[in-house]
Protein backbone atom coordinates (compact mmCIF):
# COMPACT_ATOMS: atom_id res chain seq x y z
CA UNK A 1 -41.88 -27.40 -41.55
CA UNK A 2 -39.16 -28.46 -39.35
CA UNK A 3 -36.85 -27.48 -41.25
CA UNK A 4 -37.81 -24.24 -41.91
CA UNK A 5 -38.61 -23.54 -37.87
CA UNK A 6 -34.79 -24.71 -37.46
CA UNK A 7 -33.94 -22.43 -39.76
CA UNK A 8 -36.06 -19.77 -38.01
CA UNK A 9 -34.36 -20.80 -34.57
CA UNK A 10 -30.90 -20.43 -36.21
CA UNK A 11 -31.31 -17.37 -37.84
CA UNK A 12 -32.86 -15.92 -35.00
CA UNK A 13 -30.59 -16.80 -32.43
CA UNK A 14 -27.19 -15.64 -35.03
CA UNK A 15 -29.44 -12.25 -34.84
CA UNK A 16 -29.47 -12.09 -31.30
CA UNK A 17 -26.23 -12.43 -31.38
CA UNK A 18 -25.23 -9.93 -33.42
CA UNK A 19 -27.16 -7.98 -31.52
CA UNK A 20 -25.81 -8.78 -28.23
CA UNK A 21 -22.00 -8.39 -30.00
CA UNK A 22 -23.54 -4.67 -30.80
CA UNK A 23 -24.62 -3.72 -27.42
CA UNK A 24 -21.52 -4.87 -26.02
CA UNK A 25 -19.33 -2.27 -24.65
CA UNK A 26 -15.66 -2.28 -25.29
CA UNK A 27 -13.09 -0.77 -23.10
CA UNK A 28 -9.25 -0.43 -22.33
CA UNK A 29 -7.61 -0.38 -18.69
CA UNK A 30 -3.81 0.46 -17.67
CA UNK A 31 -4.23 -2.26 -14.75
CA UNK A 32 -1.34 -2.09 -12.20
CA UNK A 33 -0.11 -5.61 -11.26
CA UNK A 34 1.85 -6.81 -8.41
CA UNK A 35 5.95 -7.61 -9.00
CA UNK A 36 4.84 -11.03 -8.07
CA UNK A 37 1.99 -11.62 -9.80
CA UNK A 38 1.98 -13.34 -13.29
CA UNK A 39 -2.04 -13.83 -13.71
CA UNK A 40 -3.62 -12.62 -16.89
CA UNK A 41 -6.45 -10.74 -16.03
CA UNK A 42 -7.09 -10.81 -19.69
CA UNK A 43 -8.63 -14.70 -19.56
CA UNK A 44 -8.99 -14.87 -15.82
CA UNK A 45 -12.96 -16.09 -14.83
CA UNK A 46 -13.80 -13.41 -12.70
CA UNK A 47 -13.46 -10.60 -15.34
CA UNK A 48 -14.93 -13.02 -18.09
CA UNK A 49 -18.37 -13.42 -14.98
CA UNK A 50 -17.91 -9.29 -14.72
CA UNK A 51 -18.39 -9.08 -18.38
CA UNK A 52 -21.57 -11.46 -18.94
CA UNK A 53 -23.46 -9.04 -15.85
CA UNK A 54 -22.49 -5.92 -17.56
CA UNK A 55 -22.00 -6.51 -21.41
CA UNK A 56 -18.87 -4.94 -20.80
CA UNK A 57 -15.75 -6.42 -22.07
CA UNK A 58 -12.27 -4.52 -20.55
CA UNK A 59 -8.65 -5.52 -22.86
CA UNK A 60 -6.32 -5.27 -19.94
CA UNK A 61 -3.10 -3.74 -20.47
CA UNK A 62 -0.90 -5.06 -17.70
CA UNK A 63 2.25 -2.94 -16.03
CA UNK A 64 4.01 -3.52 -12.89
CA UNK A 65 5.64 -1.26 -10.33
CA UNK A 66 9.30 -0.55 -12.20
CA UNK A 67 7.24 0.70 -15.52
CA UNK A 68 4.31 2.30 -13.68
CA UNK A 69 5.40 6.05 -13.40
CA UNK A 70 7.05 5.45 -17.03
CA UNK A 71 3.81 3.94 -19.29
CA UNK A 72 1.66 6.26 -17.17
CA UNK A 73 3.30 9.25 -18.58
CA UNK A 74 3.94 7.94 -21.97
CA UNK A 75 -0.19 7.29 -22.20
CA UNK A 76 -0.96 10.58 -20.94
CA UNK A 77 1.60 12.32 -23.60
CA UNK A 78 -0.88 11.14 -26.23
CA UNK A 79 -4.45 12.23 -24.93
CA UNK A 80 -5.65 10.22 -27.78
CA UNK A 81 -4.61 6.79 -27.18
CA UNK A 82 -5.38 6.75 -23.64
CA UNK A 83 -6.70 3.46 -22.30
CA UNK A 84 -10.36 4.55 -20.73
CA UNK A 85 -9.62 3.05 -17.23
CA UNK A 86 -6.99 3.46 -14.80
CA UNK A 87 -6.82 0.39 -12.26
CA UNK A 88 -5.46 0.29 -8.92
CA UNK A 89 -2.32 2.50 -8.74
CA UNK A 90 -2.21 6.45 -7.66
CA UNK A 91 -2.01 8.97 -10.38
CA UNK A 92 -1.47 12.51 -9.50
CA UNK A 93 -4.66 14.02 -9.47
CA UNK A 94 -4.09 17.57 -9.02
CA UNK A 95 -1.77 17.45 -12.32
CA UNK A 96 -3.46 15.34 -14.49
CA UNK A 97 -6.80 15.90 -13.11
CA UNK A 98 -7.36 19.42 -12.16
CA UNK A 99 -4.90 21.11 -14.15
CA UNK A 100 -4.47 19.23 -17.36
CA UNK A 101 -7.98 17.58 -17.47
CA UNK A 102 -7.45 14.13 -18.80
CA UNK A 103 -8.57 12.85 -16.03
CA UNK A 104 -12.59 12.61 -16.21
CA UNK A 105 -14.38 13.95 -12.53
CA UNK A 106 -17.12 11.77 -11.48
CA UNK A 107 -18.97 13.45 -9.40
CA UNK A 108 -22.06 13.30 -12.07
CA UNK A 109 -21.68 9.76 -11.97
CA UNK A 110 -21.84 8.84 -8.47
CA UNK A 111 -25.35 7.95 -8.51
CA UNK A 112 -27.68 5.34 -7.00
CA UNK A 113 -28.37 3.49 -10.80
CA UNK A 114 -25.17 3.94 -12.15
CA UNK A 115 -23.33 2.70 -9.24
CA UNK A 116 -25.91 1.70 -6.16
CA UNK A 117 -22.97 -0.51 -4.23
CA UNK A 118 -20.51 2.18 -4.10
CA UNK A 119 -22.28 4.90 -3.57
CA UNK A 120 -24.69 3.25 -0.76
CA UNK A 121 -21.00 2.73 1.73
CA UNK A 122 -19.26 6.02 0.38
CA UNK A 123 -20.67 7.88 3.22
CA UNK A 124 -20.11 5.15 5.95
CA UNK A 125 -17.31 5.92 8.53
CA UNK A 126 -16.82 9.55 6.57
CA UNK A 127 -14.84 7.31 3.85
CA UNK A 128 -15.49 9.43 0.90
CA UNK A 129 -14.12 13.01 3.05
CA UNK A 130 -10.74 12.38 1.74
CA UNK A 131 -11.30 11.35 -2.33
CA UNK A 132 -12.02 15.21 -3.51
CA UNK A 133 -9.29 16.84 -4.97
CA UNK A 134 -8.49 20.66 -4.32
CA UNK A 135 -11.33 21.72 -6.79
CA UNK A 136 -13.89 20.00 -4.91
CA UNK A 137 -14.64 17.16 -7.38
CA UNK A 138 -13.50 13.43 -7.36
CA UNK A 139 -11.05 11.82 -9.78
CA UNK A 140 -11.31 8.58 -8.62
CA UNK A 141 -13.30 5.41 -6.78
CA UNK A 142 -12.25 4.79 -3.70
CA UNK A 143 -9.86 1.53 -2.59
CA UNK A 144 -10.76 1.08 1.30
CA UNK A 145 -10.52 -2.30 3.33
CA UNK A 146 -11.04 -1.35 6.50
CA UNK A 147 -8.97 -3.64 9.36
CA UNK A 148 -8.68 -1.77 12.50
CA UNK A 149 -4.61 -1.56 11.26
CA UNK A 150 -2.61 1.12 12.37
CA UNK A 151 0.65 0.54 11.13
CA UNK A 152 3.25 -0.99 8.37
CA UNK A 153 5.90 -2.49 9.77
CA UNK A 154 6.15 -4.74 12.54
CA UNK A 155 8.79 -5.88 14.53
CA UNK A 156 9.95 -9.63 14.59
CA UNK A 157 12.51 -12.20 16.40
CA UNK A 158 12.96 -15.74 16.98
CA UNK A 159 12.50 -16.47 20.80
CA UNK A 160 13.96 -19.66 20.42
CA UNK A 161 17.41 -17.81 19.31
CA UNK A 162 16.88 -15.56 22.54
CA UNK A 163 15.87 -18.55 24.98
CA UNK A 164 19.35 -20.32 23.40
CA UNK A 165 21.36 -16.94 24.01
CA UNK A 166 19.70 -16.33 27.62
CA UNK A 167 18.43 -12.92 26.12
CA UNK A 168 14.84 -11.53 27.12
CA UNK A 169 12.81 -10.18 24.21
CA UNK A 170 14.34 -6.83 24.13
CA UNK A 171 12.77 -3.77 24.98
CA UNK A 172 15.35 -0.60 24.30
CA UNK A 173 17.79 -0.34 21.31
CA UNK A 174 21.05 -0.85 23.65
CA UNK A 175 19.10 -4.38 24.78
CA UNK A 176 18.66 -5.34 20.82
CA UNK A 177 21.77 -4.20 20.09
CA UNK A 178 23.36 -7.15 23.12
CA UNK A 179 20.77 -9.45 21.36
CA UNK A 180 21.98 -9.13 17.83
CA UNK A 181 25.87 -9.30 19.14
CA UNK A 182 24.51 -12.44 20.59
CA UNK A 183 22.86 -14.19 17.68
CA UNK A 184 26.09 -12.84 16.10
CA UNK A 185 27.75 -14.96 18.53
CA UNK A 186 25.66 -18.03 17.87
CA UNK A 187 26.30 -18.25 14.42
CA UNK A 188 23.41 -16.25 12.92
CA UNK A 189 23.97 -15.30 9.29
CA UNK A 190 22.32 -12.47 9.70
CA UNK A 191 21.16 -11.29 13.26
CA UNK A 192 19.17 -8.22 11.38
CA UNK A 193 18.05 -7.79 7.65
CA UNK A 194 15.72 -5.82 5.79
CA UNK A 195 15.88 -4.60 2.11
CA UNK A 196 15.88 -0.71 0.43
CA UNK A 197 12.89 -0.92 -0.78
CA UNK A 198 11.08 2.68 -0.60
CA UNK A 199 7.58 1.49 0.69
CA UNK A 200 7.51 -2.39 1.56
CA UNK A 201 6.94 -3.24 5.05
CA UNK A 202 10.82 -4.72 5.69
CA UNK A 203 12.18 -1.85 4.47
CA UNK A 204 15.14 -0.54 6.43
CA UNK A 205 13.83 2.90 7.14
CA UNK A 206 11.67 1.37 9.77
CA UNK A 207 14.60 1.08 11.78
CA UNK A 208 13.95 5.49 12.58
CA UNK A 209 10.58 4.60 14.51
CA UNK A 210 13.01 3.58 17.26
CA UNK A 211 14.36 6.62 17.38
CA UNK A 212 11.31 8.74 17.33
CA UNK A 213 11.72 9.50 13.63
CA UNK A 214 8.44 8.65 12.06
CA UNK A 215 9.90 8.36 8.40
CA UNK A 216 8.39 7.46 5.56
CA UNK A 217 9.24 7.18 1.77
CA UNK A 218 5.51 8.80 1.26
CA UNK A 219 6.87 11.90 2.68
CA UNK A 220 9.51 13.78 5.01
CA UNK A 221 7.27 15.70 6.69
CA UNK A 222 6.21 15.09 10.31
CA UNK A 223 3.19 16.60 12.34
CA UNK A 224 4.15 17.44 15.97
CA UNK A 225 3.13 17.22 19.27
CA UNK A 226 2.52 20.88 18.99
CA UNK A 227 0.85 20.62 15.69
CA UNK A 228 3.18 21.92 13.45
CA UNK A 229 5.18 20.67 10.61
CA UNK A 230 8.25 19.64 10.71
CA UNK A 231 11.58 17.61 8.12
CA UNK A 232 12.26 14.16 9.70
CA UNK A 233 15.75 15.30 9.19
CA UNK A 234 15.79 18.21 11.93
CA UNK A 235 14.80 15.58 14.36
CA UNK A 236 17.56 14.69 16.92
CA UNK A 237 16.90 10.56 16.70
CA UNK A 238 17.86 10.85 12.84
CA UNK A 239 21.45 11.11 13.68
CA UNK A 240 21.34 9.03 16.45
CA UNK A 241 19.32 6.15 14.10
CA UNK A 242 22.21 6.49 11.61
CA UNK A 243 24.74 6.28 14.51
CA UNK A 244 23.32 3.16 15.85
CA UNK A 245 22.51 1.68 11.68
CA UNK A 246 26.54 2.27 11.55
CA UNK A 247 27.16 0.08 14.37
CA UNK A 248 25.20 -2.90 13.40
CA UNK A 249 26.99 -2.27 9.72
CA UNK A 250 30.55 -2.19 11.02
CA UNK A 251 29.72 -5.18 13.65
CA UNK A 252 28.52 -7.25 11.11
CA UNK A 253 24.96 -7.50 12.96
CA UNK A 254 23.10 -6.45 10.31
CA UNK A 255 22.98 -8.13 6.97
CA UNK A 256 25.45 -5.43 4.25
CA UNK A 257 23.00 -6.20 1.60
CA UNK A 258 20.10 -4.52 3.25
CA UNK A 259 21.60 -1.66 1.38
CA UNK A 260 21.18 -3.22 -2.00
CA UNK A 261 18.67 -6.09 -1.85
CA UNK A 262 15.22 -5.94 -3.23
CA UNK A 263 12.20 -7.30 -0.72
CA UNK A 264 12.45 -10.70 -2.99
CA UNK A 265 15.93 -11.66 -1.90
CA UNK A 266 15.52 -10.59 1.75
CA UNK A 267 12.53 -12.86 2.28
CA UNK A 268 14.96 -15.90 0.44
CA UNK A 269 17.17 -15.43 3.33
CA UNK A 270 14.29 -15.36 5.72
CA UNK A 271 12.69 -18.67 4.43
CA UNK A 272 16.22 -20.23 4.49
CA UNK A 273 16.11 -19.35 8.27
CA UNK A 274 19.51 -17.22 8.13
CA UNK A 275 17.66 -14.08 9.91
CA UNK A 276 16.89 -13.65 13.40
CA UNK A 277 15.38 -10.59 13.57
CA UNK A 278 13.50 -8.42 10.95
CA UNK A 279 10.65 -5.85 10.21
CA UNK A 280 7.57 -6.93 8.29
CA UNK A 281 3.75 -6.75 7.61
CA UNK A 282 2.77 -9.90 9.01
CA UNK A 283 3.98 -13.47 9.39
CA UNK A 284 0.93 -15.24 7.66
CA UNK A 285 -0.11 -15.21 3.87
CA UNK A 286 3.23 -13.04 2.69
CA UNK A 287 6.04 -13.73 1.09
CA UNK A 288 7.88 -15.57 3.62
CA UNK A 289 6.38 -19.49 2.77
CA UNK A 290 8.31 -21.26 4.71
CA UNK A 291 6.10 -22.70 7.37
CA UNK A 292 9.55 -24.28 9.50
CA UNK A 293 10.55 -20.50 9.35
CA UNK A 294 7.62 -18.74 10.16
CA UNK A 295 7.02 -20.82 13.26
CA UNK A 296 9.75 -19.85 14.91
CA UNK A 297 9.09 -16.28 15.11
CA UNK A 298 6.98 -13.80 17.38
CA UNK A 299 6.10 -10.23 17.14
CA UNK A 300 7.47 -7.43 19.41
CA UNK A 301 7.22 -3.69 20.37
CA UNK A 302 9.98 -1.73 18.25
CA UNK A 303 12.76 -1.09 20.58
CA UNK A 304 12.79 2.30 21.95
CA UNK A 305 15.99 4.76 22.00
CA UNK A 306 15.96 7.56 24.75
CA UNK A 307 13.84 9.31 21.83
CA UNK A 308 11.10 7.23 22.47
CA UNK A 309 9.83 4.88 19.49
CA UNK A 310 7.07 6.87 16.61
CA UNK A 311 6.14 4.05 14.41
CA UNK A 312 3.90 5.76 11.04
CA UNK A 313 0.57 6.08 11.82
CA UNK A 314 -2.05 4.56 8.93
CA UNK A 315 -5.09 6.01 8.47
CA UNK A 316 -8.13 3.47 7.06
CA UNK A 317 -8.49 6.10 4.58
CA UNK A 318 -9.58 5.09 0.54
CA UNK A 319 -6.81 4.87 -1.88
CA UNK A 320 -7.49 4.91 -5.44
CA UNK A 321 -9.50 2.47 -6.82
CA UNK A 322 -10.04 3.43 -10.63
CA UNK A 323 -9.42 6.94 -12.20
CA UNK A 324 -11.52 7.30 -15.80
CA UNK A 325 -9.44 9.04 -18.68
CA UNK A 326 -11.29 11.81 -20.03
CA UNK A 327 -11.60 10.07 -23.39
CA UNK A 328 -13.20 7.34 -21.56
CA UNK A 329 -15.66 5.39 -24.30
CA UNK A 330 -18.45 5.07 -21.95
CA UNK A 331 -18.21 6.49 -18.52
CA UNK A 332 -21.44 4.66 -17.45
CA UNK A 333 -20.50 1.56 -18.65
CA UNK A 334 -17.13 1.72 -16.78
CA UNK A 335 -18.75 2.96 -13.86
CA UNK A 336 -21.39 0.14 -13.83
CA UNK A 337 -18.18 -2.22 -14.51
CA UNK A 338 -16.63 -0.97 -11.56
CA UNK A 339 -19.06 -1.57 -9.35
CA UNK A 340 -20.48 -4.62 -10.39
CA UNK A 341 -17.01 -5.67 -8.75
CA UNK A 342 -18.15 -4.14 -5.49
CA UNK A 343 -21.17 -6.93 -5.10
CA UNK A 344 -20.49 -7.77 -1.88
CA UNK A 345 -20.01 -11.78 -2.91
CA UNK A 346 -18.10 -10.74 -6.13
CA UNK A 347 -16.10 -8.21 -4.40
CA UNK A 348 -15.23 -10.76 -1.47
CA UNK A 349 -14.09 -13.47 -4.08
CA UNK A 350 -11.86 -11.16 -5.91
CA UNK A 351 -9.96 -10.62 -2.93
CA UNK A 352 -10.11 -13.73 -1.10
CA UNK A 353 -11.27 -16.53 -3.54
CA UNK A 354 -14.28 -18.92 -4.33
CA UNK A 355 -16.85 -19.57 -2.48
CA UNK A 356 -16.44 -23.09 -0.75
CA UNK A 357 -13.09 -23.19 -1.54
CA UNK A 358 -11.57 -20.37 0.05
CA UNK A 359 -14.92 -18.73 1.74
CA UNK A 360 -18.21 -19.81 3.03
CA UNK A 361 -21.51 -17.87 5.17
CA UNK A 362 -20.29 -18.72 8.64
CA UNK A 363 -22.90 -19.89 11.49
CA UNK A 364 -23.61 -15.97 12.15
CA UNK A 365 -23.89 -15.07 8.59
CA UNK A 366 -20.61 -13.34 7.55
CA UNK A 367 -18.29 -14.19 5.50
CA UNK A 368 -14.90 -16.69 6.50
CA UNK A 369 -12.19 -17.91 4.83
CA UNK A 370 -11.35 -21.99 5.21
CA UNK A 371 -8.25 -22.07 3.10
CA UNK A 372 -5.88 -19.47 2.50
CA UNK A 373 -3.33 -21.01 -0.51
CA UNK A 374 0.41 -21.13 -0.32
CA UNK A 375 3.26 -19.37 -2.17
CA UNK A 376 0.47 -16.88 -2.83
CA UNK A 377 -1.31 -19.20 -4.95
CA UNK A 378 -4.58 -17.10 -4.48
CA UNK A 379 -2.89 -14.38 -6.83
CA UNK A 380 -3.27 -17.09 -10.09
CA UNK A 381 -6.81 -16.84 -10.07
CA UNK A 382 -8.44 -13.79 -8.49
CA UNK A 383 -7.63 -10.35 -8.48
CA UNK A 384 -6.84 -10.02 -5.03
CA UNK A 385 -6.12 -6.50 -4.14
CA UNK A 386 -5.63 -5.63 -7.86
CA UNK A 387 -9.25 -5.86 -8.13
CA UNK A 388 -11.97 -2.86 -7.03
CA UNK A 389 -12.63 -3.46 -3.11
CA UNK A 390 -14.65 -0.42 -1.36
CA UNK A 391 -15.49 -1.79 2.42
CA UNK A 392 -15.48 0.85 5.24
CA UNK A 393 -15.34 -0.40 8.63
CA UNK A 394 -19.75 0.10 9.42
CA UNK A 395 -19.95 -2.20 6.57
CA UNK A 396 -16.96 -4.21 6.66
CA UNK A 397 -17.41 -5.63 10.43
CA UNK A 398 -20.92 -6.64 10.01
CA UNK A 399 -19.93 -9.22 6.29
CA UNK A 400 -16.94 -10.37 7.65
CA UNK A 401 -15.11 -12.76 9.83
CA UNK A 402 -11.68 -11.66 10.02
CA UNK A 403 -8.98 -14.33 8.05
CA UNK A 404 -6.12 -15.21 10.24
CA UNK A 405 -3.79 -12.62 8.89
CA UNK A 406 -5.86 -10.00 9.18
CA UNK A 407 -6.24 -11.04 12.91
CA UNK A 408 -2.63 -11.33 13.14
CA UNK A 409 -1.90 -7.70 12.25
CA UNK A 410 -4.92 -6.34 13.69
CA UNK A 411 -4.02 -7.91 17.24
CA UNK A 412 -0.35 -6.01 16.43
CA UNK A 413 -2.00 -2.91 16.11
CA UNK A 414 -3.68 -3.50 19.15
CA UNK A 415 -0.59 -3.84 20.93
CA UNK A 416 1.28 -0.94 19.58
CA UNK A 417 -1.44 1.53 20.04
CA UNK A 418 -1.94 0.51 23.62
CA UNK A 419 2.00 0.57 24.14
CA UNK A 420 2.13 4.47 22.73
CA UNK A 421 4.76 3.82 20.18
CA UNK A 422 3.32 5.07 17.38
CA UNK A 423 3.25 8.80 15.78
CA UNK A 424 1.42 10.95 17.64
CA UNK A 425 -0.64 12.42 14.35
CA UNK A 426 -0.35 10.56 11.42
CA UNK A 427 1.36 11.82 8.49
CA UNK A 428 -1.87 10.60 6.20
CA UNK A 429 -3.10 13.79 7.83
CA UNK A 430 -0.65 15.56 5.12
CA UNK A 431 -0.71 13.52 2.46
CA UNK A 432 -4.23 12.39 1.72
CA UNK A 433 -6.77 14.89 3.89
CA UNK A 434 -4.16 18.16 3.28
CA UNK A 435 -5.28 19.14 -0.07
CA UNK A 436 -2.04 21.37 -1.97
CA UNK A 437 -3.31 23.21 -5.86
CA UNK A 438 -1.36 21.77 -8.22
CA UNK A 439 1.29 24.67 -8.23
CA UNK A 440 1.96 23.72 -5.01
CA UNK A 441 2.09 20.20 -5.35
CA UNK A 442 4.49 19.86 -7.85
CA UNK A 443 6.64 22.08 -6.33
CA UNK A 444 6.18 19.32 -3.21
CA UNK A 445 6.60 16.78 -5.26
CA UNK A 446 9.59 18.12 -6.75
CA UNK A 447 11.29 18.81 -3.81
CA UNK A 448 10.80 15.14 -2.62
CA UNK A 449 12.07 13.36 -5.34
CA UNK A 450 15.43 15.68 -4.72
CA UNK A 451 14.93 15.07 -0.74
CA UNK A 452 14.51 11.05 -1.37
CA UNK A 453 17.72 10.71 -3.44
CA UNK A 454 19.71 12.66 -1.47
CA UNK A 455 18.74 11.03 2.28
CA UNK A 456 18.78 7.73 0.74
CA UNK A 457 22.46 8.85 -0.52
CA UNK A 458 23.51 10.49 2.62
CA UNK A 459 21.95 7.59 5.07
CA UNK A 460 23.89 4.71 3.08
CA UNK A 461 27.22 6.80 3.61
CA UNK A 462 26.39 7.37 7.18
CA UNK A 463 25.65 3.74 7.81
CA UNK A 464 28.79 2.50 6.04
CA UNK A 465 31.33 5.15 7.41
CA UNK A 466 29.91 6.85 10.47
CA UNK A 467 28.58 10.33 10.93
CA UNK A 468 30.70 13.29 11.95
CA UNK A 469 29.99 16.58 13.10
CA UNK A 470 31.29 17.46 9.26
CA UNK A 471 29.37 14.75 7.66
CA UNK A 472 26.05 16.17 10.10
CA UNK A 473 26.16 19.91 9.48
CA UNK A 474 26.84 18.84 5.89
CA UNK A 475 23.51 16.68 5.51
CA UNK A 476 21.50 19.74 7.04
CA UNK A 477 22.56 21.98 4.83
CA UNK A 478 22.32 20.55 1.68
CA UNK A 479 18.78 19.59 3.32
CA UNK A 480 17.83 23.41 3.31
CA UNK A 481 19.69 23.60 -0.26
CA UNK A 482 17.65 21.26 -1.76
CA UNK A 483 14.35 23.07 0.14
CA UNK A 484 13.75 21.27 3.17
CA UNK A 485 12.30 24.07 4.66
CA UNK A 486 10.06 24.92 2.05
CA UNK A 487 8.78 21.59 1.62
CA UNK A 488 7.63 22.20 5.11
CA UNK A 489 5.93 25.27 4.70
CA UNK A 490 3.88 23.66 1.64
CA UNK A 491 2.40 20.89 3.72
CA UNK A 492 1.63 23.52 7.17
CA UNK A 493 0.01 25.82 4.34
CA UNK A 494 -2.29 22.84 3.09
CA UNK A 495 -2.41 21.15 6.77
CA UNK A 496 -3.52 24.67 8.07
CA UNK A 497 -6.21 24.67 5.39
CA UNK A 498 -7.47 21.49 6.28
CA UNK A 499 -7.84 22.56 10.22
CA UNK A 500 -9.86 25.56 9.00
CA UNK A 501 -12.12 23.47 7.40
């Protein structure tokens, strides 16, 4: 009798089994992963808990930044082999959504028992106002973690360098120009470096905001004081920023590289303590590890030309959290997926760790983080921001106690809105609330990937060799050439719309 009852057990537990194995859903994702990020979400814990909630279980297919634009394409060329998820990286939606329809709208979806977390904040703080496309419907979940942040780039120096120079921190462009001849002096490596990369906080371009040239690698359109739409290009601080970028270069002040490096061998020179001034996100949890190094710098107001400073504006508006493919294998399941991420304990240990390790429930009931690892060490085994986060501010403020770094940069937005140095209306006005139809957008898009090569072209031979009234009238015109002034009109069409609404 035993026997045949442990039989029994056996048989019936292999046939719940195979029954479980049979309910289970199977899906693909085209996950976007960070340059310096190495995990395999493929056998990291938090997807394997995600998949014994649902019953879903997700094959990862990992690509980074280079390949992005690439693979994304290539899947899309073969509707048939799509993977059923998109994770964490913009696609264009008016293309591949509203025009060629592989891209699966959601708006069916968005309900209270398919997806009860995201759909109970989507309408706290207006979040969701942005995520329709042109057509009215959404493409996407929404990506929001709302930090009362304001801005990109900040500006950096070491005050012990200015207290051993008998410099002040400086306040105008012709006093941080004296205080980089000065470091130059001391011995500084480099008094000033930065890299070329397009849309990382160091980036070189930041250097415009001091010459009330709000640019961006986003876009090269501008809204001004008067409201209307304008090319960074037309505006008088961009020659004067290239003037200025040509003295540092020909000085020696600034680091040569900056025209060449990526954001990985900038911050080598920063930990090594060869910099003594810079642009960056923040000084905590980033890329520069180097505790000595870190310690001896403070944050400071971008220096200010006589065009004023106009830092980019950020707007805590969603970016895209997950797109579905239209041959998506189970929209439900991947929506249920999805937002069992958006728990509020699983979606606050995907981006800052375990609980009692990195996290506990503070005195007052909100979340805190106790230990923030080094060298990014919290990227080997959580998502991080690779994983599905969806917290508008209403929400966000009343779970959590700010981490250090997000203090740090949220105290830096509170000084640069309160010093006026930032764009008057920020350009997220035009690229995610100005909705363009697809016609219009590629043609946008079109003309910015011309615009981008060519001003990244022109503004390296302006820094190296000067500008001249030749070299000026010759980057203007080949400006309007390329369609400057069309590329305008597109985004005060769409911004225009936007108004009327």
């Amino acid at each position: 009798m035993k026997k045949i009852v442990s039989l029994l057990l056996v048989a019936m537990m292999l046939l719940s089994g195979a029954a479980f194995a049979e309910d289970k859903v199977e899906l693909t994702a085209f996950q976007y992963q960070l340059e310096n990020q190495s995990t395999d979400f493929n056998t990291l814990w938090f997807f394997q808990q995600i998949e014994e909630k649902t019953g879903v279980h997700v094959d990862f297919r990992m690509v980074k930044d280079a390949d992005w634009s690439t693979q994304l394409n290539l899947m899309f060329a073969i509707p048939d082999e799509m993977e059923d998820m998109i994770l964490r990286n913009p696609v264009d939606v008016e293309e591949y959504g509203v025009t060629q329809g592989l891209l699966l709208p959601l708006d069916e979806y968005l309900t209270e028992e398919i997806m009860p977390n995201y759909v109970s904040r989507i309408n706290l703080n207006n979040a969701g106002d942005s995520i329709p496309a042109s057509d009215g419907k959404s493409y996407y979940i929404g990506y929001l973690v709302a930090q009362n942040v304001n801005h990109n780039s900040t500006w950096y120096i070491n005050p012990e360098l200015l207290k051993q120079v008998g410099k002040e921190v400086p306040t105008t462009i012709e006093e941080y120009t004296d205080v980089l001849r000065a470091f130059k002096d001391a011995g500084v490596k480099y008094p000033y470096s930065s890299s070329i990369s397009d849309y990382g906080a160091e980036h070189l371009w930041a250097q415009f905001s001091s010459f009330g040239v709000p640019l961006q690698m986003y876009t090269f359109a501008y809204i001004g004081e008067d409201g209307k739409v304008g090319y960074v290009g037309d505006l008088p601080g961009f020659r004067a920023a290239c003037e200025w970028l040509h003295t540092l270069y020909a000085e020696g002040l600034m680091d040569k590289e900056c025209l060449t490096q990526d954001s990985n061998i900038w911050a080598n020179k920063v930990n090594a303590g060869e910099v003594g001034s810079f642009n960056y996100l923040r000084l905590i949890n980033t890329a520069l590890t180097n505790p000595d190094t870190i310690q001896h710098f403070e944050s400071m107001l971008p220096p200010a030309s006589e065009y004023g400073a106009a830092v980019p504006q950020i707007m805590e508006i969603p970016d895209a959290g997950a797109y579905l493919t239209s041959t998506n294998n189970d929209p439900v399941a991947s929506l249920k997926w999805l937002d069992a991420q958006l728990e509020t304990e699983m979606m606050m240990t995907a981006a800052n760790g375990k609980m009692g390790e990195q996290m506990i429930i503070n005195a007052e009931g909100k979340y805190e983080i106790i230990n923030v690892p080094e060298n990014n060490g919290l990227y080997q085994f959580v998502p991080v921001t690779m994983g599905q986060f969806f917290a508008p501010g209403e929400y966000y403020t009343a779970i959590y106690q700010m981490a250090p770094h997000r203090v740090e940069r949220y105290e830096d937005s509170q000084a640069y809105a309160a010093a006026d140095v930032l764009e008057k209306t920020s350009y997220e006005y035009l690229t995610k609330l100005s909705k363009m139809s697809n016609e219009d957008a590629t043609e946008a898009a079109n003309i910015k990937t011309e615009l981008e090569k060519y001003i990244k072209e022109a503004v390296t031979e302006f820094i190296k060799n000067g500008v001249t009234d030749k070299s000026w009238e010759e980057f203007q015109k080949v400006s309007k050439d390329i369609g400057s002034e069309k590329y305008v009109k597109l985004y005060q069409d769409a911004y225009n719309a936007y108004l009327a609404k």
